[in-house]
C-alpha atoms as a PDB file:
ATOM      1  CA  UNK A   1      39.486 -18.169 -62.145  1.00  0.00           C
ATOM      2  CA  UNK A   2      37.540 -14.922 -62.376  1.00  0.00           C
ATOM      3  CA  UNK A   3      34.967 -16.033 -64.477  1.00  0.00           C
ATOM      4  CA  UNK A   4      34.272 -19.111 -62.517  1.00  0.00           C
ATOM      5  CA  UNK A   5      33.829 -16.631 -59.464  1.00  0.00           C
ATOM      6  CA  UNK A   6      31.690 -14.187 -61.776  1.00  0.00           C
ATOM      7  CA  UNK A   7      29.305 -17.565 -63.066  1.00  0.00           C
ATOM      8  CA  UNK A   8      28.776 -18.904 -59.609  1.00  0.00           C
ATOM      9  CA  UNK A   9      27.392 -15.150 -58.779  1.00  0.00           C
ATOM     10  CA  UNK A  10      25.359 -15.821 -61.964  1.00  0.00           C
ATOM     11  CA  UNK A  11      24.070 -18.580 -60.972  1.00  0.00           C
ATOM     12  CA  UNK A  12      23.496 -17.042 -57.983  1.00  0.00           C
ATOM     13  CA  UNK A  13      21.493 -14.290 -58.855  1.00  0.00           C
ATOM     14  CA  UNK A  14      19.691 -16.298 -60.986  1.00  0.00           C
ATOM     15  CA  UNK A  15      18.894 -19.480 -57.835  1.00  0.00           C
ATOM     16  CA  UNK A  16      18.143 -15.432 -56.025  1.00  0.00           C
ATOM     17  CA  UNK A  17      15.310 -14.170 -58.414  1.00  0.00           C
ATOM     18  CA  UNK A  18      13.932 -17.960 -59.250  1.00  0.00           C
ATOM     19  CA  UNK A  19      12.845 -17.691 -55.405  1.00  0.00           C
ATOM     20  CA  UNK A  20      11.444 -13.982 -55.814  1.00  0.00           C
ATOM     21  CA  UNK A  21       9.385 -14.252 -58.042  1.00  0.00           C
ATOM     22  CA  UNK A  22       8.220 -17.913 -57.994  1.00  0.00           C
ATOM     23  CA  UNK A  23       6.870 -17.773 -54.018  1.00  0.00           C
ATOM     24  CA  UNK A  24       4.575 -15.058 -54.875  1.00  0.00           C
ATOM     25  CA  UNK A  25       3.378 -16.832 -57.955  1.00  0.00           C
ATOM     26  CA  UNK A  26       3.244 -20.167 -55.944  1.00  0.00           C
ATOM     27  CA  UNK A  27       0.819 -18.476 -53.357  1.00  0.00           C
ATOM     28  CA  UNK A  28      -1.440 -16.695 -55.814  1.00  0.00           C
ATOM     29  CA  UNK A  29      -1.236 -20.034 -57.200  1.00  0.00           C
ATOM     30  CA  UNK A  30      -2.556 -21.858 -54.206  1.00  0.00           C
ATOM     31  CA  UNK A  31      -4.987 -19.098 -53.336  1.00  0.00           C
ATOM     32  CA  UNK A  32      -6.958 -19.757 -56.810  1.00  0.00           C
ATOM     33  CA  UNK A  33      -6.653 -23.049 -56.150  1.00  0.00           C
ATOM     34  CA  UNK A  34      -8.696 -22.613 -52.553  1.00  0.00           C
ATOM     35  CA  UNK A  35      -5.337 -24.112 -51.033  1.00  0.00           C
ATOM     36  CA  UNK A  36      -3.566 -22.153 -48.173  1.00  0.00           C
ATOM     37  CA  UNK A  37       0.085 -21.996 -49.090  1.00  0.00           C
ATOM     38  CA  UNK A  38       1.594 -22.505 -45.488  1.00  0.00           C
ATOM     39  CA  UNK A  39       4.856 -21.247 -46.303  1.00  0.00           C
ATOM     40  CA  UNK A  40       3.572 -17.812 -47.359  1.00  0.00           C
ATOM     41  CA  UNK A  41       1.506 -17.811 -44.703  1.00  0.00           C
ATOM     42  CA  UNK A  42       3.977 -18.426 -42.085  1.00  0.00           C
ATOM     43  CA  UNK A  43       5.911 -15.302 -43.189  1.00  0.00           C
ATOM     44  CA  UNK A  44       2.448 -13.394 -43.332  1.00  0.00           C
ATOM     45  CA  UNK A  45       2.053 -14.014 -39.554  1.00  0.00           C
ATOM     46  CA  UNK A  46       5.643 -13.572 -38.519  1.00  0.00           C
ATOM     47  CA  UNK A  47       5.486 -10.139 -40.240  1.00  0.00           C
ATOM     48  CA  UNK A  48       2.125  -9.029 -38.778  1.00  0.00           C
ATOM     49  CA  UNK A  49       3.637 -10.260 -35.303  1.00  0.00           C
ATOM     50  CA  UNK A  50       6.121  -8.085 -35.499  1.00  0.00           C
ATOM     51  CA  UNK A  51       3.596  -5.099 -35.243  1.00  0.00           C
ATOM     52  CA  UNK A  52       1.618  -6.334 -33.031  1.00  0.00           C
ATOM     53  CA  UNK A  53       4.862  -6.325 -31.076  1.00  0.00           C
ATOM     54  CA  UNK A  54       6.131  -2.963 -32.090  1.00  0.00           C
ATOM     55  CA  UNK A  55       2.448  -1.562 -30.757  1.00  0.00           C
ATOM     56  CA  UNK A  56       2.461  -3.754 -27.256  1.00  0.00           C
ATOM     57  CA  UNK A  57       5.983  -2.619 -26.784  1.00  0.00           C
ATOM     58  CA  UNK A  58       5.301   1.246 -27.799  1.00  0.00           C
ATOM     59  CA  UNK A  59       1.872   0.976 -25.665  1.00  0.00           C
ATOM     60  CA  UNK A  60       3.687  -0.123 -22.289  1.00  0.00           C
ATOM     61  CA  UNK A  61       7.090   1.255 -22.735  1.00  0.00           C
ATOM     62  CA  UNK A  62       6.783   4.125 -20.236  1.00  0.00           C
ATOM     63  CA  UNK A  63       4.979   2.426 -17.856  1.00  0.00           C
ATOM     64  CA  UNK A  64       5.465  -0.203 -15.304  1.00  0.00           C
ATOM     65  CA  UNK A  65       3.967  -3.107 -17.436  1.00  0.00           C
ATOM     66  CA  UNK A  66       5.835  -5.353 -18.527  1.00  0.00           C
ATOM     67  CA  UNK A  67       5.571  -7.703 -22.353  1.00  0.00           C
ATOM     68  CA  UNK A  68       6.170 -11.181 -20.780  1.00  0.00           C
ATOM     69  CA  UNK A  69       5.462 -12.671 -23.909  1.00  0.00           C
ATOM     70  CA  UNK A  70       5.917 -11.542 -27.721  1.00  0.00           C
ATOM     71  CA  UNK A  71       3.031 -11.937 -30.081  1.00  0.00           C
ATOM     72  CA  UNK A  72       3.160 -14.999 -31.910  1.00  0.00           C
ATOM     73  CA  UNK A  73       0.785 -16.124 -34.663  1.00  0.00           C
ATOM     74  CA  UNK A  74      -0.685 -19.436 -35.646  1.00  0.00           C
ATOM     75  CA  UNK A  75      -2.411 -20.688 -38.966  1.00  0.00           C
ATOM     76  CA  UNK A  76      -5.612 -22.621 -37.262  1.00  0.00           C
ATOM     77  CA  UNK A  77      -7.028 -24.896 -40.758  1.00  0.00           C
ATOM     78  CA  UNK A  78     -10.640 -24.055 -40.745  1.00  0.00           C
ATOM     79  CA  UNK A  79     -10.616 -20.973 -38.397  1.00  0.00           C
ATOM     80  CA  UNK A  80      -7.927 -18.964 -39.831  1.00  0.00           C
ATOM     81  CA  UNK A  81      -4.981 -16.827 -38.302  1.00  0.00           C
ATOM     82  CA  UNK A  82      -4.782 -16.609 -33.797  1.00  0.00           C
ATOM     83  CA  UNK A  83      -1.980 -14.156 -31.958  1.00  0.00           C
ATOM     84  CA  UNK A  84      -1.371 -14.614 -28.759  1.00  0.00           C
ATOM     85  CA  UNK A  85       0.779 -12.779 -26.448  1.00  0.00           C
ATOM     86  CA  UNK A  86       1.088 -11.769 -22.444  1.00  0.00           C
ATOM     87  CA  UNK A  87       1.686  -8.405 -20.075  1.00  0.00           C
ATOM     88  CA  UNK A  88       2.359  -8.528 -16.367  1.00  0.00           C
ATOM     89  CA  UNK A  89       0.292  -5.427 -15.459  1.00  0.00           C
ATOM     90  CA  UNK A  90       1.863  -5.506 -12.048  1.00  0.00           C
ATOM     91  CA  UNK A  91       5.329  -4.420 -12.229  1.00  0.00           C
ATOM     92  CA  UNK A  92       5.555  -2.120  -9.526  1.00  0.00           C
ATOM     93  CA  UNK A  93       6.020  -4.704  -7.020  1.00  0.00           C
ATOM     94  CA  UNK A  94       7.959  -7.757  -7.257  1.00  0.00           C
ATOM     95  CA  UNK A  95       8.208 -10.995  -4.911  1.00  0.00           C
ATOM     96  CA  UNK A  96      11.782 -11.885  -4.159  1.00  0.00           C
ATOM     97  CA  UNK A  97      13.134 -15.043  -2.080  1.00  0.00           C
ATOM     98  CA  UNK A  98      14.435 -11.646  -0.059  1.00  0.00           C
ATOM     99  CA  UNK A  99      10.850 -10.256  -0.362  1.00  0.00           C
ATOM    100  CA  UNK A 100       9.383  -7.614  -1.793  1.00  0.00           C
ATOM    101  CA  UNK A 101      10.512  -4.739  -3.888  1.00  0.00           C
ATOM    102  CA  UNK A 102       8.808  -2.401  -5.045  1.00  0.00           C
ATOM    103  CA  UNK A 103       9.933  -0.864  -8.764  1.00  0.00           C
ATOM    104  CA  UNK A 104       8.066   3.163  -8.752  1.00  0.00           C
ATOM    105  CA  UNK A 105       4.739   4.209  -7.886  1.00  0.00           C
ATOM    106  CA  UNK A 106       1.816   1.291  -7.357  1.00  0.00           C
ATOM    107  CA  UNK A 107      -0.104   2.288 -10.624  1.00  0.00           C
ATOM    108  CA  UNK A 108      -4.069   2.821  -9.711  1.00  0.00           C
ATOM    109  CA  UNK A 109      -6.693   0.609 -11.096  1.00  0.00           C
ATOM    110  CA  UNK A 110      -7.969   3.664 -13.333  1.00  0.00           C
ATOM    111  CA  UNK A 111      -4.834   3.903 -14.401  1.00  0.00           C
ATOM    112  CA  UNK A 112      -4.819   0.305 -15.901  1.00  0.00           C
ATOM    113  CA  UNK A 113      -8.172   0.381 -17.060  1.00  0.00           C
ATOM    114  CA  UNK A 114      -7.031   3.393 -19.119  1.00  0.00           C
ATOM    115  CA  UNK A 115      -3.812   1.436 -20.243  1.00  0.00           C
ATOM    116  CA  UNK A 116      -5.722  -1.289 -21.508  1.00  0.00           C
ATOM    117  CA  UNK A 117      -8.481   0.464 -23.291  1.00  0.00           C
ATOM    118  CA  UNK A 118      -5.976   2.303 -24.852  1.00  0.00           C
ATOM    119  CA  UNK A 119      -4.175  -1.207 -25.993  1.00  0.00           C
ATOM    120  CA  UNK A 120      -7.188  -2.154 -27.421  1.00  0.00           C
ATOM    121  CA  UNK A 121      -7.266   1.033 -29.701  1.00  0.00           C
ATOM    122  CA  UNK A 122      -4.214   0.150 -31.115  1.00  0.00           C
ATOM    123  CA  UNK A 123      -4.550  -3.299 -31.530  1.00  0.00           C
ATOM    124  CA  UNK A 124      -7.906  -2.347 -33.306  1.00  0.00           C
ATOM    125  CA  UNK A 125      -6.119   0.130 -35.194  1.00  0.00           C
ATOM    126  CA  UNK A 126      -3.300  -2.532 -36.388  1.00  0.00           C
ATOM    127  CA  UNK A 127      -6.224  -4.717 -37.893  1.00  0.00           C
ATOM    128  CA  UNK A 128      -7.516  -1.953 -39.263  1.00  0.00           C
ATOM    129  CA  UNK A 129      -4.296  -0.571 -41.102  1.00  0.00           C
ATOM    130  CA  UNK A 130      -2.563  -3.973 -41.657  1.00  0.00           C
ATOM    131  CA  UNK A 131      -4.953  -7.015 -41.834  1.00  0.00           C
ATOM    132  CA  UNK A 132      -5.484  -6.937 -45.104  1.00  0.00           C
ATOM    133  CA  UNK A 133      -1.475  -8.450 -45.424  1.00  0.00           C
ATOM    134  CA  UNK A 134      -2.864 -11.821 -44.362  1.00  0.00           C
ATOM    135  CA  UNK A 135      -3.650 -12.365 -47.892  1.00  0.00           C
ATOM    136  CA  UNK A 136      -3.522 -16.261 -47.729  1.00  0.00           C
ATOM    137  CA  UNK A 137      -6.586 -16.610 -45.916  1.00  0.00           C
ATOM    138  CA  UNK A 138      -9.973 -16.878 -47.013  1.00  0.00           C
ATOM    139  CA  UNK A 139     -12.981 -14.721 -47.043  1.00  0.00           C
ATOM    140  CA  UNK A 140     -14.388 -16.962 -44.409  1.00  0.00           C
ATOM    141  CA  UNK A 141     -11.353 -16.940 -41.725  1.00  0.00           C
ATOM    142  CA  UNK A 142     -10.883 -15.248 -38.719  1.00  0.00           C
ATOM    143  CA  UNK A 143      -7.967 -13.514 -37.669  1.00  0.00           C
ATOM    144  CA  UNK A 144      -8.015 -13.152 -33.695  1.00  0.00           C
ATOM    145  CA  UNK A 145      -6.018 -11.436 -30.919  1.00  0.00           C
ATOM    146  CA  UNK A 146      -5.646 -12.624 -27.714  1.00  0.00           C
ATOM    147  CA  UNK A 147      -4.518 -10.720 -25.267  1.00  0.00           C
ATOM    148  CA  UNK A 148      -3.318 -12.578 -21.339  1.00  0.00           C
ATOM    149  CA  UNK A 149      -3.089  -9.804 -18.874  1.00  0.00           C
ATOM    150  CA  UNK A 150      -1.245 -10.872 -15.703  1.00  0.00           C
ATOM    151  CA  UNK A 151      -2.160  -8.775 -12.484  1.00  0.00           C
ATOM    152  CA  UNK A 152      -0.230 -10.606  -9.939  1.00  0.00           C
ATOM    153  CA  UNK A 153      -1.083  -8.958  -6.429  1.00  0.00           C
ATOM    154  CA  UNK A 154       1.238  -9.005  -3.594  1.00  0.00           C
ATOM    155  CA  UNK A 155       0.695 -12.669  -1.402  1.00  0.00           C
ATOM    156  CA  UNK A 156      -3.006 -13.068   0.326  1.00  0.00           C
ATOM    157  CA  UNK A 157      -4.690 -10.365  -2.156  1.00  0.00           C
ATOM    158  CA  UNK A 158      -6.638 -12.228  -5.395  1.00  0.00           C
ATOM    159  CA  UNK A 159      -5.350 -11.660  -8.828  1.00  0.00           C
ATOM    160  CA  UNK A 160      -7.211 -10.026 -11.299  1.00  0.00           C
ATOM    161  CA  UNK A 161      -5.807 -11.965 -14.467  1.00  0.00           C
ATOM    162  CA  UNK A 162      -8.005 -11.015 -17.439  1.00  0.00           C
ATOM    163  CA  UNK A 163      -7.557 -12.431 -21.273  1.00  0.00           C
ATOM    164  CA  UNK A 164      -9.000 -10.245 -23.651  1.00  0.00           C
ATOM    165  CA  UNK A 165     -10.146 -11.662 -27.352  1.00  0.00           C
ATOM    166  CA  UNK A 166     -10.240  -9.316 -30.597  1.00  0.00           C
ATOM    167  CA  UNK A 167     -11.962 -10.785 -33.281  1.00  0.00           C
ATOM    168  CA  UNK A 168     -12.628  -9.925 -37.010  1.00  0.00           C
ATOM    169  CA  UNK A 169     -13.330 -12.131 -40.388  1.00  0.00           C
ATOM    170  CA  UNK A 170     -11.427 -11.531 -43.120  1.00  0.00           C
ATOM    171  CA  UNK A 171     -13.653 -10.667 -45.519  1.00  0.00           C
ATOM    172  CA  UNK A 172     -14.295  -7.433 -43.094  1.00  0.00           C
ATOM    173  CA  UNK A 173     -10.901  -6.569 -43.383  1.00  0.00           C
ATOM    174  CA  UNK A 174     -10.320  -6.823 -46.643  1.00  0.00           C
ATOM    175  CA  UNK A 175     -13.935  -4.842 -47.150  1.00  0.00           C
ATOM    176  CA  UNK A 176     -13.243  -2.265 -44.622  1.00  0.00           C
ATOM    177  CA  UNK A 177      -9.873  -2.062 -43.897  1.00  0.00           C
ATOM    178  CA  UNK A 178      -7.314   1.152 -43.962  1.00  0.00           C
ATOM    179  CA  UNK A 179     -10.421   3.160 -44.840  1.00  0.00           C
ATOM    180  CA  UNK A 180     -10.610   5.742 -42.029  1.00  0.00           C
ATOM    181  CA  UNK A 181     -14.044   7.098 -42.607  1.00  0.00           C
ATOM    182  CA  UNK A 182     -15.206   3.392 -42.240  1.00  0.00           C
ATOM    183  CA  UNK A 183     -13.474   2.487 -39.325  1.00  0.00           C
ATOM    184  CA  UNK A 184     -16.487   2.787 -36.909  1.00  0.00           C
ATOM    185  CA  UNK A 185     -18.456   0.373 -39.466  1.00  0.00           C
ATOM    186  CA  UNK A 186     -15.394  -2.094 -38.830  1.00  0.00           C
ATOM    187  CA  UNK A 187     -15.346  -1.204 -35.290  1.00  0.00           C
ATOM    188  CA  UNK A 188     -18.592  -2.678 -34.966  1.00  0.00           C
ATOM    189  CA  UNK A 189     -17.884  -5.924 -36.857  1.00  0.00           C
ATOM    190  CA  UNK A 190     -14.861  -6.664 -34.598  1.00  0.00           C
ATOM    191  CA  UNK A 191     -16.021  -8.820 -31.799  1.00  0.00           C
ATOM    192  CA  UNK A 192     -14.044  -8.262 -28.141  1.00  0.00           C
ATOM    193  CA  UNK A 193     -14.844 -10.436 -25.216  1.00  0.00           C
ATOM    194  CA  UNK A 194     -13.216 -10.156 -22.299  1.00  0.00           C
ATOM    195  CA  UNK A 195     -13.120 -12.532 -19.288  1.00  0.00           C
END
């Protein structure tokens, strides 16, 4: 009975590293091959969600933003790679059916010009260090950010709602990126339009 127990781990182990090592070879595979192997690519994008994530949520933890949305990634055939996520800028006060409440301080309109500025940075900063990850796209595709900012006034006041788009090929990030004395060189091929 043991060694049945001990060959099915075998087995196993073996089924374990077949997968290991095979996916890698099975993307390098379809990258040669001009191909875009969606299943490595999907993990790609979940992973570099997850920082994008990590640096929304470290940007806006201490303030009275709010993530509405995580960042989630799509693979976009002949474009490339697009993120998308949304913050509620205006936390601070909140219509109930019992009316308003207000959550802290109102936070100015420098202050959230600073705040998002400062997002920017960082989301800049995350191409910059971890782009280059997306390795199943091509030279030609674009990996883009896009950023819904939700400034929901209180009733009879407009909103200011504002998307924000961060832009970059991927041949510039595989050229330029994670080298710090070239960031301002990448800085400049990065293309940000906001509306």
């Amino acid at each position: 009975m043991a060694k049945k127990g001990c060959s099915k781990r075998r087995i196993m182990l073996l089924f374990m590293a077949f997968w290991v090592f095979t996916l890698p070879l099975a993307a390098q595979k379809a990258r040669v091959s001009g191909e875009t192997n969606l299943v490595a690519a999907r993990i790609e994008i979940e992973q570099f969600g997850a920082m994008l994530s990590n640096v929304v949520s470290a940007s806006f933890n201490s303030s009275p933003f709010a993530l509405v949305q995580k960042p989630k990634g799509a693979y976009l055939q002949g474009y490339g790679v697009a993120f998308q996520f949304v913050v509620n800028i205006h936390r601070a006060v909140l219509n109930t059916p019992f009316g308003q409440m207000r959550r802290g301080n109102e936070i100015t309109p420098e202050a959230k010009k600073r705040l998002i500025d400062d997002l920017k940075e960082k989301l800049i900063q995350t191409l910059s260090d971890n782009g280059a990850s997306l390795v199943q796209l091509k030279g030609e595709d674009t990996v883009s950010i896009v950023a819904f900012i939700e400034d929901q006034k209180i009733p009879d006041e407009p909103n200011e709602n504002k998307v924000i788009t961060i832009s970059v090929l991927k041949k510039d990030l595989d050229e330029l990126a994670g080298k710090a004395d070239r960031i301002n060189e990448f800085k400049q091929r990065i293309k940000i339009i906001e509306y």
